[in-house]
Protein backbone atom coordinates (compact mmCIF):
# COMPACT_ATOMS: atom_id res chain seq x y z
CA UNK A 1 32.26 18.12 43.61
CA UNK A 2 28.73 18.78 42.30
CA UNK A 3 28.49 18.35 39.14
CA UNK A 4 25.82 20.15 37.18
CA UNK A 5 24.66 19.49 33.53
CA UNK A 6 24.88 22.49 31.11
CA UNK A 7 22.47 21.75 27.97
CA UNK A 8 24.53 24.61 26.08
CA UNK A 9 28.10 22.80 27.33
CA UNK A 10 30.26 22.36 24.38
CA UNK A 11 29.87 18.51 24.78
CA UNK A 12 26.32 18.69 25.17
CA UNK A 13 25.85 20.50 21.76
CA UNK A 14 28.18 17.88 19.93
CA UNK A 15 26.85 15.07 21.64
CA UNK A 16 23.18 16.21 20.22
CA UNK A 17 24.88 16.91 16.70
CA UNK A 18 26.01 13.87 16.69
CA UNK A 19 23.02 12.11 17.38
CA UNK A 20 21.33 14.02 14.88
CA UNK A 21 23.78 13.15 12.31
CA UNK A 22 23.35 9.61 12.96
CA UNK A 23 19.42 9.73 12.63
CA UNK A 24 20.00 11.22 9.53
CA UNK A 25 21.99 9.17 8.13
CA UNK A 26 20.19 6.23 9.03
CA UNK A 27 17.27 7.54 7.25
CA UNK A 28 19.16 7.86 4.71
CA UNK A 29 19.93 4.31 4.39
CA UNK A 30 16.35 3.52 4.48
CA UNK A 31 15.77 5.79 2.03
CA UNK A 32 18.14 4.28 -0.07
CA UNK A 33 17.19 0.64 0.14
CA UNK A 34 12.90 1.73 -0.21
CA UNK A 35 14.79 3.11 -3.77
CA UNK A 36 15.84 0.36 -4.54
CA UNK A 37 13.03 -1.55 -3.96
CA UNK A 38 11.02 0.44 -6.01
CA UNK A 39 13.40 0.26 -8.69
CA UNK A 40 13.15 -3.22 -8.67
CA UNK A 41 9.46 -3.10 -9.00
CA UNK A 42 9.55 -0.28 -11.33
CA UNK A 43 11.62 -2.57 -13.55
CA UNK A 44 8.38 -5.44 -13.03
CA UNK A 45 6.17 -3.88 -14.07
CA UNK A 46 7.60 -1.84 -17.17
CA UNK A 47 8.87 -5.12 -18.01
CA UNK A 48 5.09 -6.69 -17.93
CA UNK A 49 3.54 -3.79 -19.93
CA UNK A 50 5.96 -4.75 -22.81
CA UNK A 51 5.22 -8.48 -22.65
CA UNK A 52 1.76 -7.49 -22.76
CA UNK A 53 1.89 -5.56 -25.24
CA UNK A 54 3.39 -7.99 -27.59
CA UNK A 55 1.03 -10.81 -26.28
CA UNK A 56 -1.60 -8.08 -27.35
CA UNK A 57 -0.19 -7.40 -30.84
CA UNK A 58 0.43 -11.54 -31.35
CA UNK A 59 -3.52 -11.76 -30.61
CA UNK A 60 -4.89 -8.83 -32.92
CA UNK A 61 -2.58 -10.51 -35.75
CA UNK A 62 -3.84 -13.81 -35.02
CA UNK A 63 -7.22 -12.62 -35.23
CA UNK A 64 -6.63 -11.47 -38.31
CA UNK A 65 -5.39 -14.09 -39.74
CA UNK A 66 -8.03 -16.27 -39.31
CA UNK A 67 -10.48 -13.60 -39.49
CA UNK A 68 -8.91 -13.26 -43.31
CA UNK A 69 -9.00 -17.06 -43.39
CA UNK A 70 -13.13 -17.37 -43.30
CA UNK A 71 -13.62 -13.99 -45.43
CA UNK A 72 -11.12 -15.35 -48.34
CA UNK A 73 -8.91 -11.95 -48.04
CA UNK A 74 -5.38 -12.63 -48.67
């Protein structure tokens, strides 16, 4: 019994489905945790820009405070 391989066998066609339904899916995973990551870093560095933009606004009034200090403004 010879057996021959037949690319377009039933079999054959699932068996490459299938494989190509696991690739996807794990790209899809990866996809999924890069997301994530980026979220996460997203979430860094929106939260920085606020901080430093208070830090920024704490300066400019302390500058002007003193600034008001020397010139005798009130």
């Amino acid at each position: 019994m010879a057996s021959n391989y037949n690319p377009d066998s039933v079999n054959a066609v699932l068996s490459r489905i299938e494989q190509k339904l696991e690739d996807i899916s794990t790209e899809i995973k990866e996809i999924k945790t890069s997301e994530n990551s980026l979220e996460k870093r997203i979430n860094i560095l929106e939260n920085f820009k606020y901080y430093l933009l208070g830090f920024a606004a704490f300066f400019m009034l302390s500058v002007e405070y003193v600034r008001n200090l020397f010139t005798g403004k009130s």
